[in-house]
Protein backbone atom coordinates (compact mmCIF):
# COMPACT_ATOMS: atom_id res chain seq x y z
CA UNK A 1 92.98 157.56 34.45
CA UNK A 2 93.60 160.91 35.90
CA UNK A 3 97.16 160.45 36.82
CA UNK A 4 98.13 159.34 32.90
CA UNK A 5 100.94 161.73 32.11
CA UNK A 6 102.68 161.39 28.49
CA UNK A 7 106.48 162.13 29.22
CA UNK A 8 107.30 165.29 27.71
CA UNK A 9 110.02 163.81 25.48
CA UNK A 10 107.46 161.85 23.81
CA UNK A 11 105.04 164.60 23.52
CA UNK A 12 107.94 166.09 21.22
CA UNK A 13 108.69 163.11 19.23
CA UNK A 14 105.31 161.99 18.53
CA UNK A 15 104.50 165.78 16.96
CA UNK A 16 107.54 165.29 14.41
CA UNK A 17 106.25 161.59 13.74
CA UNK A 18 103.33 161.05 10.79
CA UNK A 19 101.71 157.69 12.92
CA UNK A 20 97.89 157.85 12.91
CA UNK A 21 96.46 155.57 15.59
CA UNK A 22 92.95 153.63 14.77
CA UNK A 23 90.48 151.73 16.55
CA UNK A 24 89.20 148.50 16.09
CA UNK A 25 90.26 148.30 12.17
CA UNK A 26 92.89 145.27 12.34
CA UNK A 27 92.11 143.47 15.82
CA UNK A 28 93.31 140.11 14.27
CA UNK A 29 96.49 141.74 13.11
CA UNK A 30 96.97 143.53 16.29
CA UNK A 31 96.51 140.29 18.32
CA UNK A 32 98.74 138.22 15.92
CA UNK A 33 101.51 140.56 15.86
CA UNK A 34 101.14 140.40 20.12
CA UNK A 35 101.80 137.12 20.13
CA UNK A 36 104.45 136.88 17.02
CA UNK A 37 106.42 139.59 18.81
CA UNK A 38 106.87 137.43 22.09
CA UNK A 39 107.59 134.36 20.33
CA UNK A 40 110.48 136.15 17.67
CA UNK A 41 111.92 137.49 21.38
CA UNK A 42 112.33 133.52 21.89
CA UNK A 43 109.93 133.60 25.02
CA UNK A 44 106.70 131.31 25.11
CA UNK A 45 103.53 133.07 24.32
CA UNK A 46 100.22 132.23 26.21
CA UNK A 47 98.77 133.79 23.20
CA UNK A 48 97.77 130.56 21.61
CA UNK A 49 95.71 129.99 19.14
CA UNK A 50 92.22 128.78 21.01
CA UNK A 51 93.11 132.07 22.98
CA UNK A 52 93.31 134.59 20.00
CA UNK A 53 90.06 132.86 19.06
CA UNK A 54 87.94 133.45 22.18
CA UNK A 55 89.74 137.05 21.90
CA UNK A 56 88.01 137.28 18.33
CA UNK A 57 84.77 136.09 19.44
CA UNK A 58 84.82 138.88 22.50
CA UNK A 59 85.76 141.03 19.81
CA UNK A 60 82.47 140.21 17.52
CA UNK A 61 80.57 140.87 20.22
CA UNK A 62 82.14 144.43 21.21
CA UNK A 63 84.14 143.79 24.60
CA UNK A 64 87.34 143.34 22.80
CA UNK A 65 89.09 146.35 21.54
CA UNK A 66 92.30 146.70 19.49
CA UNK A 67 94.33 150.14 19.16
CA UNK A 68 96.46 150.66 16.07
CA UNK A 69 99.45 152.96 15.34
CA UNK A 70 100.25 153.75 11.65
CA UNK A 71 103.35 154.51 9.89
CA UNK A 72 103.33 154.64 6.47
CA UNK A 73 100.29 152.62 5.74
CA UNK A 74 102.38 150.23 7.51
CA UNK A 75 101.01 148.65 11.02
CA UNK A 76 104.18 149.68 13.47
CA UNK A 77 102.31 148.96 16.96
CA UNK A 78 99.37 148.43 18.94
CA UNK A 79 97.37 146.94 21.63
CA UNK A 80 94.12 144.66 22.49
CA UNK A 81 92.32 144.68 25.48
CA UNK A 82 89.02 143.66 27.19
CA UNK A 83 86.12 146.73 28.20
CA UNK A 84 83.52 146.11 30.42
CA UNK A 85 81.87 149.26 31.40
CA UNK A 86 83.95 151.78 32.59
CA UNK A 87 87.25 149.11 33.42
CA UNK A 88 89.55 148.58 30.22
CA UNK A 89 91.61 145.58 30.84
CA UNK A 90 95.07 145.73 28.79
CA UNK A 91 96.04 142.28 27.37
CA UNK A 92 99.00 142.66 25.40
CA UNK A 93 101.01 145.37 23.29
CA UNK A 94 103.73 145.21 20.29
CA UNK A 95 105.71 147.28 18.56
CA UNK A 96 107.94 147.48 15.47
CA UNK A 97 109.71 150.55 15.36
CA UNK A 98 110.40 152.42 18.62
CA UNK A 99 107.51 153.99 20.17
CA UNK A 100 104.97 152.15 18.20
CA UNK A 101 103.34 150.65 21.25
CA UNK A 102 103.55 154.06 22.95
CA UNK A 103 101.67 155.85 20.57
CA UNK A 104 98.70 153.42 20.74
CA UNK A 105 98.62 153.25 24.48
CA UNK A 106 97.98 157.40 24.21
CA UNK A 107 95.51 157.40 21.79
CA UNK A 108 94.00 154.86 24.25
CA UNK A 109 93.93 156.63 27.33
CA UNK A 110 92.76 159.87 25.09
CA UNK A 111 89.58 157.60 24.06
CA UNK A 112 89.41 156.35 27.71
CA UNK A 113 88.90 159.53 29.06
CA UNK A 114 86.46 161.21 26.50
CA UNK A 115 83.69 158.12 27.11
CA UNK A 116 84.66 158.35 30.97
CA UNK A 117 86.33 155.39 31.60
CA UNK A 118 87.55 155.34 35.23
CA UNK A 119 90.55 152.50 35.20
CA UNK A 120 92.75 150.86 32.94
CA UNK A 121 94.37 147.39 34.35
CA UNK A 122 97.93 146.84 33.26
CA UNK A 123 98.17 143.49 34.77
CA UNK A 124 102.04 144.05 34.86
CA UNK A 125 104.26 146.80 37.32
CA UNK A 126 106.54 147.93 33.84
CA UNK A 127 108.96 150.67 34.13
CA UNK A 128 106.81 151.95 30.89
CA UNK A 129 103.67 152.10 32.37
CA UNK A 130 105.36 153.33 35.38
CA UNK A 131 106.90 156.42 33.58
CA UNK A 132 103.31 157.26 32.29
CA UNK A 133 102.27 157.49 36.42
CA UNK A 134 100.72 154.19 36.15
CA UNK A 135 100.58 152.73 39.53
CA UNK A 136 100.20 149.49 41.63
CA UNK A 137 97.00 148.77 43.94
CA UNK A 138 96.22 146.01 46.08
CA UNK A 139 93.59 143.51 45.44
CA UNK A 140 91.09 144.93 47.69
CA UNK A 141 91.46 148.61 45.76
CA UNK A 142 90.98 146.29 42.93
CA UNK A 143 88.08 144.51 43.86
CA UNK A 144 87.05 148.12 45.20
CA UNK A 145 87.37 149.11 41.57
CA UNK A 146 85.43 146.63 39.43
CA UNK A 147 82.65 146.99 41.95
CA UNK A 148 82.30 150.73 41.49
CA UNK A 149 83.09 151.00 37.88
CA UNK A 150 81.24 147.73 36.37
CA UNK A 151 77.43 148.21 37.13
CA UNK A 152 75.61 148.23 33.18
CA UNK A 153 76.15 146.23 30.21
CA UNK A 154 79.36 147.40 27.91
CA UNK A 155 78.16 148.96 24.96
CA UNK A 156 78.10 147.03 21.49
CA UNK A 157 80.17 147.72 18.84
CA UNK A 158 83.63 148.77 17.42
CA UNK A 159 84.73 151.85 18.78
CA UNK A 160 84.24 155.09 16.41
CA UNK A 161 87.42 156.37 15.16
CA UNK A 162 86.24 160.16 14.93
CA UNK A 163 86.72 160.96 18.88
């Protein structure tokens, strides 16, 4: 968490944007437009159907979490992941309109880092996650991880949208 860096050229654009980001509002429409975007690409989605249901299950009980950026009351990007105590596991991002995505994953790591998260899993090396200093770790620092960071129950609940 403490190497996230936002690129200073999206520091700039995102000031002269009006995108609010959410939390938890949409998660069905975050996850849907996830797997939409991969399949209008013209590349398989594992995001099936039974899947996005267990997602909206783990989401009912509060260890599914869904990010939202905002443009003109219109829903423009966003993410969904899985939180178990201080370990946020990404699952999947979209976007509509360029830096969409981007904004969500910032007001992410902003919310990460006020409750004290300690690690966010990517899943995948990207050159975008990349530019914002994420990096890769072996399966033991992994393993090393989860073991540290998950010790208590994750909290219940949709996150609060006033941190």
């Amino acid at each position: 968490m403490d190497e996230f860096k936002i690129p200073k050229r999206l520091q700039r654009y995102q000031r002269k944007t009006n995108t609010i980001t959410t939390f938890d509002l949409c998660f069905k429409q975050v996850i849907t437009a996830c797997a939409r975007t991969r399949q209008d690409r013209g590349e398989d989605t594992w995001l099936v159907e039974e899947m996005q249901q267990a997602y909206l299950q783990l989401h009912d009980m509060g260890f599914c979490h869904s990010v939202e950026c905002w443009l003109d009351n219109r829903l423009v990007g966003g993410l969904y992941g899985l939180s178990l105590d201080r370990v946020f596991f990404g699952e999947s991002m979209f976007s509509t309109v360029t830096n969409g995505s981007k904004f969500a994953l910032i007001a992410l790591v902003t919310y990460l880092r006020k409750m004290r998260y300690r690690i966010i899993d990517c899943q995948m090396k990207t050159d975008l996650l990349l530019s914002f200093g994420a990096r890769e770790i072996t399966g033991k620092e992994f393993q090393h991880c989860l073991l540290k960071y998950i010790k208590k129950t994750t909290p219940d609940g949709k996150w609060k949208n006033d941190i």
